[in-house]
C-alpha atoms as a PDB file:
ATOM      1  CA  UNK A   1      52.661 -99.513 167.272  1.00  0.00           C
ATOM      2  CA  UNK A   2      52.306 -96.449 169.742  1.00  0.00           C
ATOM      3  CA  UNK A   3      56.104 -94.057 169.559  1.00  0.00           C
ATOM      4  CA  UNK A   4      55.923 -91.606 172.257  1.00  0.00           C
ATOM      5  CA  UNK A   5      56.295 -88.095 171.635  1.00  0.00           C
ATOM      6  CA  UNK A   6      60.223 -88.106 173.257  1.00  0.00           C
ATOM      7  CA  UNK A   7      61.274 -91.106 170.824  1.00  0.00           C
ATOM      8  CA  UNK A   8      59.621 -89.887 167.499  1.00  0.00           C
ATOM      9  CA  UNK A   9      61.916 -86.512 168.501  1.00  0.00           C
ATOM     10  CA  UNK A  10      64.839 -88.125 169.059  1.00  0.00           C
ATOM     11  CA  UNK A  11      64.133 -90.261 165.558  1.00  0.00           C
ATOM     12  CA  UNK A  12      63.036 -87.387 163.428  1.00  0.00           C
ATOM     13  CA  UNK A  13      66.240 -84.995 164.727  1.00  0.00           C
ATOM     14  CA  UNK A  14      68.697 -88.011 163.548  1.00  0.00           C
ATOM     15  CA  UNK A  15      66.610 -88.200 160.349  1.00  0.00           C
ATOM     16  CA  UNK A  16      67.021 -84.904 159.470  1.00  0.00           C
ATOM     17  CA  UNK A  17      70.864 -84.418 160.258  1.00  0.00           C
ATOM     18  CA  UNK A  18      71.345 -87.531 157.950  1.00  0.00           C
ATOM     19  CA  UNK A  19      69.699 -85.594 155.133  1.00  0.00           C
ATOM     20  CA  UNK A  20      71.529 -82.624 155.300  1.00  0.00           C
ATOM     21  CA  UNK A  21      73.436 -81.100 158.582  1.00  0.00           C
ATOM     22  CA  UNK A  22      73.573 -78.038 157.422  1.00  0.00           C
ATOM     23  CA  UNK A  23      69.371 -78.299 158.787  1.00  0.00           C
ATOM     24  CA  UNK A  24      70.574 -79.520 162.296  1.00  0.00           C
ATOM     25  CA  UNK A  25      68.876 -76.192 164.167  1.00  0.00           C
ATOM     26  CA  UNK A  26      65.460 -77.313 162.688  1.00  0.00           C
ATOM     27  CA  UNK A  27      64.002 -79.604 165.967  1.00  0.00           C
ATOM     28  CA  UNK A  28      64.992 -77.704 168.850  1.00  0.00           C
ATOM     29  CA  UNK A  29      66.720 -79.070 171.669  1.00  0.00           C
ATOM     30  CA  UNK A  30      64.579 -81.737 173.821  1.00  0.00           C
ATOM     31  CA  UNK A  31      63.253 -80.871 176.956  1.00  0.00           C
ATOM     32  CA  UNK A  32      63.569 -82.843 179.943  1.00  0.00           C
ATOM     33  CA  UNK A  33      60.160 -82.301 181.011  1.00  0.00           C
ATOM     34  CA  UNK A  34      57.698 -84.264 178.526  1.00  0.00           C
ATOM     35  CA  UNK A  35      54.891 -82.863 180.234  1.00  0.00           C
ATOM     36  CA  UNK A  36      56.169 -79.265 178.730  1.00  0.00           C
ATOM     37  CA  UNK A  37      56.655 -80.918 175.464  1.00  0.00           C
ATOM     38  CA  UNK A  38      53.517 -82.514 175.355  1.00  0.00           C
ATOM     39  CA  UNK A  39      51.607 -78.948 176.116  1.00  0.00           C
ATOM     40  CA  UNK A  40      53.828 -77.828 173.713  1.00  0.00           C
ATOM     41  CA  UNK A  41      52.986 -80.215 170.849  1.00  0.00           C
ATOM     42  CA  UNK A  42      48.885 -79.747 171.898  1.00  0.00           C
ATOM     43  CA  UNK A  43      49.325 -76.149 171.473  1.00  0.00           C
ATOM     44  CA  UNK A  44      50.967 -76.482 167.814  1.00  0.00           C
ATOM     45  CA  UNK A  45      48.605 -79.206 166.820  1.00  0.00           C
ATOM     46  CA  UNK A  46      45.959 -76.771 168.102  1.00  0.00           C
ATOM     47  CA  UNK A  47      47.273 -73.591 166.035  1.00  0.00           C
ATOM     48  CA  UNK A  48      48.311 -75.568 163.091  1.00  0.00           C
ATOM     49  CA  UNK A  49      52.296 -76.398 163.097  1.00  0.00           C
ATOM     50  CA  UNK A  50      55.061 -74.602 161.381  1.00  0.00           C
ATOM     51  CA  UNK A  51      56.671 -77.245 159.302  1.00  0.00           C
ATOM     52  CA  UNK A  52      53.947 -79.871 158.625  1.00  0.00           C
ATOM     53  CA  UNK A  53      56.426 -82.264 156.561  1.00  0.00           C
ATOM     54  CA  UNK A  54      60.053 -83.593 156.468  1.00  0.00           C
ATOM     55  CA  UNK A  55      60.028 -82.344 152.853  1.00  0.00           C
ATOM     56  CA  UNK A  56      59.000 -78.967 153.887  1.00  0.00           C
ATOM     57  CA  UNK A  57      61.880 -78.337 156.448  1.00  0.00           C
ATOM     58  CA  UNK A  58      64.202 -80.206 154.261  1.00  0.00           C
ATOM     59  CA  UNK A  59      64.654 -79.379 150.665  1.00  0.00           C
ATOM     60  CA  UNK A  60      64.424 -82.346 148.464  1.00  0.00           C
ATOM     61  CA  UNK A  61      67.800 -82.119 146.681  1.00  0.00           C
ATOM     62  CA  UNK A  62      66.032 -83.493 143.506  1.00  0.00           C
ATOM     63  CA  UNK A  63      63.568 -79.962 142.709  1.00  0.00           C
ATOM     64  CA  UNK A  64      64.537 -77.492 140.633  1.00  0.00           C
ATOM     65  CA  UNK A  65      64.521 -74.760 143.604  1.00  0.00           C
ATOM     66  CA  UNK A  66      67.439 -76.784 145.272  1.00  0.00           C
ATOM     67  CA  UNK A  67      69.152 -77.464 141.794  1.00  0.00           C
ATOM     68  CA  UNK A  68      68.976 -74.198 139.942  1.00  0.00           C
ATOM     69  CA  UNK A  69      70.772 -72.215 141.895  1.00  0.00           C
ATOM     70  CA  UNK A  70      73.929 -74.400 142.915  1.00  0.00           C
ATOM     71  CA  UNK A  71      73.948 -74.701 138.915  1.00  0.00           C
ATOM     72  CA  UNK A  72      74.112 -70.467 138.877  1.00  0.00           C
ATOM     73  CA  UNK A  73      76.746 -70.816 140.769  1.00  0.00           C
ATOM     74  CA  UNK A  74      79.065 -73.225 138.992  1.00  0.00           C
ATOM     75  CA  UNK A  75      80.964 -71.886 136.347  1.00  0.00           C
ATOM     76  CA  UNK A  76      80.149 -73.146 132.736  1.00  0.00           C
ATOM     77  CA  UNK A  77      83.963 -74.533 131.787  1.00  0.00           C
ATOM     78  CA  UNK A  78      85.337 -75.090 128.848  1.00  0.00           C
ATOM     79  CA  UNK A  79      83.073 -78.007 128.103  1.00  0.00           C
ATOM     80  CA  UNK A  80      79.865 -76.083 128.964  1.00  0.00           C
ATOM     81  CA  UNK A  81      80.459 -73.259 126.639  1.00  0.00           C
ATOM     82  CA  UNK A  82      81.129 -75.631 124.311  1.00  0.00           C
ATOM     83  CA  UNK A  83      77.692 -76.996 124.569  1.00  0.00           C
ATOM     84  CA  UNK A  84      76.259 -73.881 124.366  1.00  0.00           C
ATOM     85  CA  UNK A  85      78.122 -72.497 120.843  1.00  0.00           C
ATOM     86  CA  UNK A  86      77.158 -75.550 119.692  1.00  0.00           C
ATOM     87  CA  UNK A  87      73.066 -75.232 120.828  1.00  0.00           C
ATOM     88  CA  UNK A  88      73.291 -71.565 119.887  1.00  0.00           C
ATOM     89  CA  UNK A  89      74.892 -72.824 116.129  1.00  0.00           C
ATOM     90  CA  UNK A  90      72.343 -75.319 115.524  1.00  0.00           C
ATOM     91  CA  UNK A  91      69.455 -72.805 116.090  1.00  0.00           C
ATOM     92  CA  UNK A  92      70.806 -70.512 113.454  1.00  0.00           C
ATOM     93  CA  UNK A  93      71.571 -73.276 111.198  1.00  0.00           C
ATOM     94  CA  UNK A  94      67.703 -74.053 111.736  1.00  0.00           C
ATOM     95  CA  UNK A  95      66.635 -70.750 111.029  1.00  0.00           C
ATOM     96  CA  UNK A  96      68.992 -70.294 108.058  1.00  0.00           C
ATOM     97  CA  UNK A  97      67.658 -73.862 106.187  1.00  0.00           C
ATOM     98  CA  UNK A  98      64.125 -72.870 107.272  1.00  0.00           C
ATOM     99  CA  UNK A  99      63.495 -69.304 106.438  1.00  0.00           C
ATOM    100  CA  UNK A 100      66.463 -67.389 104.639  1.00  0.00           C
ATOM    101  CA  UNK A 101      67.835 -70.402 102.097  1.00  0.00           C
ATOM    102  CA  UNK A 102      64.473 -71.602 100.188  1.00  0.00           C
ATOM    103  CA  UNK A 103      64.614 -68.309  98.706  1.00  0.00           C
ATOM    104  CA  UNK A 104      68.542 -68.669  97.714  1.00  0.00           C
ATOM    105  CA  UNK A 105      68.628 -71.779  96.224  1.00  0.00           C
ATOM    106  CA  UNK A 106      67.525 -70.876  92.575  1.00  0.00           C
ATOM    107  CA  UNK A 107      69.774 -67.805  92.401  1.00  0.00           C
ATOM    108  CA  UNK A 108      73.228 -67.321  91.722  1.00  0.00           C
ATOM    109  CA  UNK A 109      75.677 -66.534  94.524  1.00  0.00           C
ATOM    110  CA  UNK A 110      76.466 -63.143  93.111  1.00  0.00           C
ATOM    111  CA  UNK A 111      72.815 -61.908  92.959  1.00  0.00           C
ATOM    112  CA  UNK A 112      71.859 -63.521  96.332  1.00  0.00           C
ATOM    113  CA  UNK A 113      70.604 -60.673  98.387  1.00  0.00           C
ATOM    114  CA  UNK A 114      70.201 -60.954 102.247  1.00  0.00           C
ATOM    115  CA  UNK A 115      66.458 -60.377 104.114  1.00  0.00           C
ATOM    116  CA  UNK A 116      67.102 -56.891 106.156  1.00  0.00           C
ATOM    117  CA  UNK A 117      63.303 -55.551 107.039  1.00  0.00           C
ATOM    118  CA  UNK A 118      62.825 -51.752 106.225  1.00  0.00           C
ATOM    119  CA  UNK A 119      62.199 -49.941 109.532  1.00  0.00           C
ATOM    120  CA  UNK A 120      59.596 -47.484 109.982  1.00  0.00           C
ATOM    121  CA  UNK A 121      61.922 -44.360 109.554  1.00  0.00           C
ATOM    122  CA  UNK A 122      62.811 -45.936 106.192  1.00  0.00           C
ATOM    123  CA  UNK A 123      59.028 -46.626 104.711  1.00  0.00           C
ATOM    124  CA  UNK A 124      58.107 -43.199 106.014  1.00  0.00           C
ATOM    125  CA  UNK A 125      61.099 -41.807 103.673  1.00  0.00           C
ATOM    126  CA  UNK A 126      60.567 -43.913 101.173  1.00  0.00           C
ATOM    127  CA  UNK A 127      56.990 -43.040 100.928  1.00  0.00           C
ATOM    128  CA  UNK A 128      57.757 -39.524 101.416  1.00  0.00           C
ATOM    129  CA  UNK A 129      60.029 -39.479  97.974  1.00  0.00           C
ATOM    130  CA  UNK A 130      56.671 -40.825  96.503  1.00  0.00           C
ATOM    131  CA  UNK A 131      54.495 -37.744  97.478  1.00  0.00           C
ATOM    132  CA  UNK A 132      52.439 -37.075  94.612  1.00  0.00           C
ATOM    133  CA  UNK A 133      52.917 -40.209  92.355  1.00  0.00           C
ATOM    134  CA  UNK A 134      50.406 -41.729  91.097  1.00  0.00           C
ATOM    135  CA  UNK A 135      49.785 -45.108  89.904  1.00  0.00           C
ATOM    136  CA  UNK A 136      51.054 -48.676  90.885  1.00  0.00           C
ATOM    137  CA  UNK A 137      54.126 -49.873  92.668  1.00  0.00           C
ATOM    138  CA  UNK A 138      56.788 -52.377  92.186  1.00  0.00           C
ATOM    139  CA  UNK A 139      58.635 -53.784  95.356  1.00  0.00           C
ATOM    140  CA  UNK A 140      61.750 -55.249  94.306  1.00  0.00           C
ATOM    141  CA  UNK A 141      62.647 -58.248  96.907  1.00  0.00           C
ATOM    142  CA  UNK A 142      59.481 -57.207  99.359  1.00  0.00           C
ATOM    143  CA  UNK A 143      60.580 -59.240 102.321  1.00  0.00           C
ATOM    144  CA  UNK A 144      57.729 -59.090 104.879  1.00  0.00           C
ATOM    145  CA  UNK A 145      56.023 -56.771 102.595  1.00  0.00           C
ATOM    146  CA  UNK A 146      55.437 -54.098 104.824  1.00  0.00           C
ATOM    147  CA  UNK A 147      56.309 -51.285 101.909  1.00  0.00           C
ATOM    148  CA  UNK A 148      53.599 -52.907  99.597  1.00  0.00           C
ATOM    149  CA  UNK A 149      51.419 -52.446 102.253  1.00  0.00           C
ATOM    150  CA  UNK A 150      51.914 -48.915 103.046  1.00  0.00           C
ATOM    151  CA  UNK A 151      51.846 -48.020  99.369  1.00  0.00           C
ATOM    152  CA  UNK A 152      48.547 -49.655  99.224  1.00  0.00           C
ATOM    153  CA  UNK A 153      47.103 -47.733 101.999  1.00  0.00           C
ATOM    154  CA  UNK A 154      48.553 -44.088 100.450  1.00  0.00           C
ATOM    155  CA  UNK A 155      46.570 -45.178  97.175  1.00  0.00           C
ATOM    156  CA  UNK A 156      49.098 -47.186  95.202  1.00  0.00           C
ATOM    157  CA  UNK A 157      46.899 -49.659  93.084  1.00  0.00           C
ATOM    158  CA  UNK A 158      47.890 -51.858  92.282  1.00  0.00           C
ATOM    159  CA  UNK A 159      50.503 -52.885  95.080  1.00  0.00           C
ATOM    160  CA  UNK A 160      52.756 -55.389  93.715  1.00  0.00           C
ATOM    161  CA  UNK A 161      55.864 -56.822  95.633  1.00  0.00           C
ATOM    162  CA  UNK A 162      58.031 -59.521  94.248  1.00  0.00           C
ATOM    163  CA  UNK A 163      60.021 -62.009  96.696  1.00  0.00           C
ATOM    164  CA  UNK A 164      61.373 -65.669  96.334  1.00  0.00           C
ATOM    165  CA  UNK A 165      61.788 -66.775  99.605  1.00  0.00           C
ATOM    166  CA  UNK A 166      58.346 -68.401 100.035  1.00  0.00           C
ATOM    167  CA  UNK A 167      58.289 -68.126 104.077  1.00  0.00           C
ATOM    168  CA  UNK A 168      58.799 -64.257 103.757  1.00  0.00           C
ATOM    169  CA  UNK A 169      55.912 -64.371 101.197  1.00  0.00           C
ATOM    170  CA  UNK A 170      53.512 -66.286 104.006  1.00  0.00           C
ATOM    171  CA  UNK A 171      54.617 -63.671 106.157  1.00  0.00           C
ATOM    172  CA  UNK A 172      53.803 -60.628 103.917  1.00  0.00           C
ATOM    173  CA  UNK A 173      50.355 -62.894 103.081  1.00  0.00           C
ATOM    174  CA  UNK A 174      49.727 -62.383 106.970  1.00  0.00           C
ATOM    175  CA  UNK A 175      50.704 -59.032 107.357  1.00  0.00           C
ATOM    176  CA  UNK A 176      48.254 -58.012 104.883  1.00  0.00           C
ATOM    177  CA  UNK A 177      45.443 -60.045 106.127  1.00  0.00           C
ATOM    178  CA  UNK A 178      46.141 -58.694 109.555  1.00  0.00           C
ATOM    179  CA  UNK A 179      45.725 -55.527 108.816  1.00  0.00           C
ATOM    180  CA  UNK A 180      42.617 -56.401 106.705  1.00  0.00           C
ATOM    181  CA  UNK A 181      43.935 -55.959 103.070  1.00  0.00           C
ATOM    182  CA  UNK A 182      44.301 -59.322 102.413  1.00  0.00           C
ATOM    183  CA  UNK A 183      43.459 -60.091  98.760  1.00  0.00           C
ATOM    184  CA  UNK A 184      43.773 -56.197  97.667  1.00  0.00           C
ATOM    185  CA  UNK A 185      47.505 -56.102  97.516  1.00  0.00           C
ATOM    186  CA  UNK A 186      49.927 -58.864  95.751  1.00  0.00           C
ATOM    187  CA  UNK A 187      52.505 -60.922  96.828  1.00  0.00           C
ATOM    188  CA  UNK A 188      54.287 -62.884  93.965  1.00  0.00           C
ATOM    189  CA  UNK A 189      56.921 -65.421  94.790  1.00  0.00           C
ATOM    190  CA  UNK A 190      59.470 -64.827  91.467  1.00  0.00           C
ATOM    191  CA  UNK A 191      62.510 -63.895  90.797  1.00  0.00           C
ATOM    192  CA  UNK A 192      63.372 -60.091  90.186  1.00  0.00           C
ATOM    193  CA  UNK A 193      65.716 -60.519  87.672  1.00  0.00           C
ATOM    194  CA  UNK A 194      63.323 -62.394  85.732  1.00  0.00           C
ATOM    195  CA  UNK A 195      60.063 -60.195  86.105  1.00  0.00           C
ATOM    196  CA  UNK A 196      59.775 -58.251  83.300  1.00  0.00           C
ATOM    197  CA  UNK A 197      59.395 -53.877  84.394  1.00  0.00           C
ATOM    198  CA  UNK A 198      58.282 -52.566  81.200  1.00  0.00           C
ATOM    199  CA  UNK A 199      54.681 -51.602  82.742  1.00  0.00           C
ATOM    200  CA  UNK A 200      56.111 -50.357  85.879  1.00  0.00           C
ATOM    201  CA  UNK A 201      56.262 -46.554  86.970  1.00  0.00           C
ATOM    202  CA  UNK A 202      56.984 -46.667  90.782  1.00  0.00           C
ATOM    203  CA  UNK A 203      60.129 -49.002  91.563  1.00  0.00           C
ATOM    204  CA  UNK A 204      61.074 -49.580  95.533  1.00  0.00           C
ATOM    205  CA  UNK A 205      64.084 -51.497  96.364  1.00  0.00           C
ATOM    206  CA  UNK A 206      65.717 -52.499  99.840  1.00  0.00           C
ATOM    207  CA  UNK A 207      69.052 -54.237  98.323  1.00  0.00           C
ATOM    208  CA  UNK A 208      72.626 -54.951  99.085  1.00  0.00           C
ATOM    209  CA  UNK A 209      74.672 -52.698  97.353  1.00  0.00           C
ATOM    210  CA  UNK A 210      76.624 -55.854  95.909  1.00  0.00           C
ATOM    211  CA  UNK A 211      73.541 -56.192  93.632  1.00  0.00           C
ATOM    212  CA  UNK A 212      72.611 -52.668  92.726  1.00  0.00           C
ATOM    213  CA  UNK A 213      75.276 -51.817  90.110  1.00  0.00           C
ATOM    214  CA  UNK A 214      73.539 -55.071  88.207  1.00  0.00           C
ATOM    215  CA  UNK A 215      70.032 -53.883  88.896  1.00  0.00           C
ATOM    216  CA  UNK A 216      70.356 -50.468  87.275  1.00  0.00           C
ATOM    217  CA  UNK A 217      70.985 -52.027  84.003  1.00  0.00           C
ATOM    218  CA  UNK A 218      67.936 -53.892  83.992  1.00  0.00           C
ATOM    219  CA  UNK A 219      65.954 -50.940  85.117  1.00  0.00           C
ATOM    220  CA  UNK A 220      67.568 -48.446  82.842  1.00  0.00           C
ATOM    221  CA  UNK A 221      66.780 -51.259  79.818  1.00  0.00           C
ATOM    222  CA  UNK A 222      63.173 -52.026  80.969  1.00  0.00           C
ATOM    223  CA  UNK A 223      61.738 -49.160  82.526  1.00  0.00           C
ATOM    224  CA  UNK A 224      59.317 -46.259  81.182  1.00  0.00           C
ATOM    225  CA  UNK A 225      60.734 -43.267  80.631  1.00  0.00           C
ATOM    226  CA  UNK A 226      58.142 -41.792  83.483  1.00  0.00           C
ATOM    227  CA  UNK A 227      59.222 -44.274  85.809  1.00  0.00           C
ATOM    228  CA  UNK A 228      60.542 -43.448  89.095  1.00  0.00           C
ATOM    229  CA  UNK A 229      62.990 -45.295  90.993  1.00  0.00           C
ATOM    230  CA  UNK A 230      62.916 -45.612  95.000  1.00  0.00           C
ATOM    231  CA  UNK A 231      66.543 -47.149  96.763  1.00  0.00           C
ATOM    232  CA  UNK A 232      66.037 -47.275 100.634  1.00  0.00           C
ATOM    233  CA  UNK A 233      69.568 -47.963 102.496  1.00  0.00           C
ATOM    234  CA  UNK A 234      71.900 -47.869 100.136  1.00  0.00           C
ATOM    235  CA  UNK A 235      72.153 -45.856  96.793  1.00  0.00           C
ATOM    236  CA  UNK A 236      72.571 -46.721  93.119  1.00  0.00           C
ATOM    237  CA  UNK A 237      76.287 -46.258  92.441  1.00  0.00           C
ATOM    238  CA  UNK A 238      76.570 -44.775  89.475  1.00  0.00           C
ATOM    239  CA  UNK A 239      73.009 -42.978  89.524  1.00  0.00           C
ATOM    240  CA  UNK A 240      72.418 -39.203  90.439  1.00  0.00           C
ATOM    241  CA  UNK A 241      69.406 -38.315  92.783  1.00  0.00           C
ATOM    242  CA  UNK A 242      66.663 -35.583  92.057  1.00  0.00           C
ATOM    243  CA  UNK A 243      65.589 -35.849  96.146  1.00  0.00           C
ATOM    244  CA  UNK A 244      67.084 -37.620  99.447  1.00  0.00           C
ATOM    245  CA  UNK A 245      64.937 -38.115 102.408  1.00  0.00           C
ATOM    246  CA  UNK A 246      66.564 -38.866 105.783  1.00  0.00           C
ATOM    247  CA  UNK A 247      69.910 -39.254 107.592  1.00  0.00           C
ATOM    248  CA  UNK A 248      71.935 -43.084 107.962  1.00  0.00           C
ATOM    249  CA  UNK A 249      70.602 -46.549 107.610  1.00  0.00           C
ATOM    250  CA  UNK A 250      67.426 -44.808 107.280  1.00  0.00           C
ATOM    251  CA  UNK A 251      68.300 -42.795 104.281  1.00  0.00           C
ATOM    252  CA  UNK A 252      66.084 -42.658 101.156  1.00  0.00           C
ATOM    253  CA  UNK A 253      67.057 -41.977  97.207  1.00  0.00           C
ATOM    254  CA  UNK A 254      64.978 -41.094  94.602  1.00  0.00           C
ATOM    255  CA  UNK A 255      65.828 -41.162  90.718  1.00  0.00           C
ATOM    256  CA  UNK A 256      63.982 -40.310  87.556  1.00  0.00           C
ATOM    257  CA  UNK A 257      64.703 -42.895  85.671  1.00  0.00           C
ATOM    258  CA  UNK A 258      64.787 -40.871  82.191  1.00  0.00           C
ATOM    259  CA  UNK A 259      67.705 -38.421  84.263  1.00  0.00           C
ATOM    260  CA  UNK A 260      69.774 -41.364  84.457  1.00  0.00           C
ATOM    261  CA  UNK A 261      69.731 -42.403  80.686  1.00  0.00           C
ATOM    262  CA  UNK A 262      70.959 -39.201  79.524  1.00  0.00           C
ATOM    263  CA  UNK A 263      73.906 -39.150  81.710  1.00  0.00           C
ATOM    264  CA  UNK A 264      76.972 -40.369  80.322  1.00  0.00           C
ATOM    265  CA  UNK A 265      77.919 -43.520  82.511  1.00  0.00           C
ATOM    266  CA  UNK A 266      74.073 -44.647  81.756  1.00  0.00           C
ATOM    267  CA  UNK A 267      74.961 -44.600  78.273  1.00  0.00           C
ATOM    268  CA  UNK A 268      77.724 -46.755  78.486  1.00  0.00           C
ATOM    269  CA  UNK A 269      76.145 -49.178  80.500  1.00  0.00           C
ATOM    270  CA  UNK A 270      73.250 -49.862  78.381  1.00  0.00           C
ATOM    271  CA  UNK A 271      75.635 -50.198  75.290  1.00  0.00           C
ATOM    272  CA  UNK A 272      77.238 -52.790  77.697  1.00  0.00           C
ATOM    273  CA  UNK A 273      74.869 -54.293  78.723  1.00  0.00           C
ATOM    274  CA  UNK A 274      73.023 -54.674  75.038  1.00  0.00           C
ATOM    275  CA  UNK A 275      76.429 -55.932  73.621  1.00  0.00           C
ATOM    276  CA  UNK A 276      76.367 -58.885  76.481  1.00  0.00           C
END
């Protein structure tokens, strides 16, 4: 069935100002003289026409370009934020049970210890207190294992770093083979307060000071008398340093371990700590 050029106007004008009226200027008023409109219609058929659909010159309220921005517009209410703490909750809930508790679960509140990655300020300071060691060396709690790593490549062998969250040991596994010493530096998923230090003369640790006054027993009772002892962020409490490198978060400590058991609080904490 044949529509003539002056009805199919007239039909797709009321069309359109049923979808929307705010598009009501979109067919221009209809000339009286078809024989204008129909020159008018060749010549856009000819040169290709502006709008070539009703879904073109009418956004379809259903796509995201007509959605998105009336939503920008609307404020969020107290249901919406709602919705939101509670997506934003869930995600760190998901990235507490996945990555930070597997390493908690086998260790006692008190000695629970919270993964904070060294920066590069604080390897460079750490590494700077161990100018001129020789040797291996021990990272207590290696996280990502980015200080084993740099030990390894300033000729630390071996490179040892001790962690129990087994995610942030994958992670320090990928670091290493990324930058192509995979298999030349170790990554051992124990506990620290288990691993026995007797052999070890180059200590590094990156721990809350909650657990630090605990540590320094254990490394005053274990360690050589040679050994040297590395704290990056936070210092041992009751422990002098021989050299500090940097300023802040980013500040380094180093102590000779033999220093600290002659001084007179070591004393009594080993006695302590030998009479528990």
């Amino acid at each position: 069935m044949y529509i003539g050029y002056p009805h199919y106007r007239l039909i797709h004008c009321s069309v359109t100002e049923k979808v929307d009226s705010r598009f009501k200027n979109v067919c221009p008023p209809l000339s009286l003289n078809y024989s204008d409109d129909f020159s008018r219609v060749t010549h856009e058929h000819r040169e290709g026409p502006q709008v070539t659909s009703l879904h073109s010159a009418v956004m379809d309220p259903d796509s995201p370009d007509y959605v998105l921005p009336r939503l920008s517009d609307k404020p969020l209410g107290g249901w919406g934020l709602l919705q939101v703490a509670a997506g934003s909750g869930l995600a760190v809930y998901a990235v507490w049970v996945g990555i930070l508790m597997p390493g908690f679960r086998r260790v006692p509140l008190r000695l629970q210890v919270p993964y904070l990655p060294a920066s590069r300020v604080q390897v460079g300071n750490v590494m700077a207190l161990l100018k001129g060691r020789q040797g291996g060396i021990t990272d207590l709690g290696s996280g990502d294992g980015r200080i084993v790593l740099e030990a390894y490549r300033q000729g630390f062998r071996p490179a040892v770093g001790y962690e129990l969250n087994p995610w942030l040991v994958r992670l320090a596994h990928f670091h290493a083979w990324r930058a192509g010493h995979y298999g030349q530096v170790s990554y051992l998923r124990e506990d620290l307060w288990k691993v026995n230090l007797s052999q070890c003369k180059n200590i590094t640790v990156f721990l809350a000071p909650s657990v630090l006054p605990l540590l320094q027993k254990k490394l005053l009772s274990e360690l050589p008398e040679d050994a040297v002892v590395v704290a990056g962020r936070y210092p041992f409490p009751n422990w002098t340093a021989y050299r500090v490198e940097g300023e802040g978060v980013d500040k380094a400590w180093a102590y000779f371990i033999q220093a600290q058991r002659q001084a007179p609080q070591a004393k009594v904490s080993t006695s302590n700590h030998s009479s528990e």
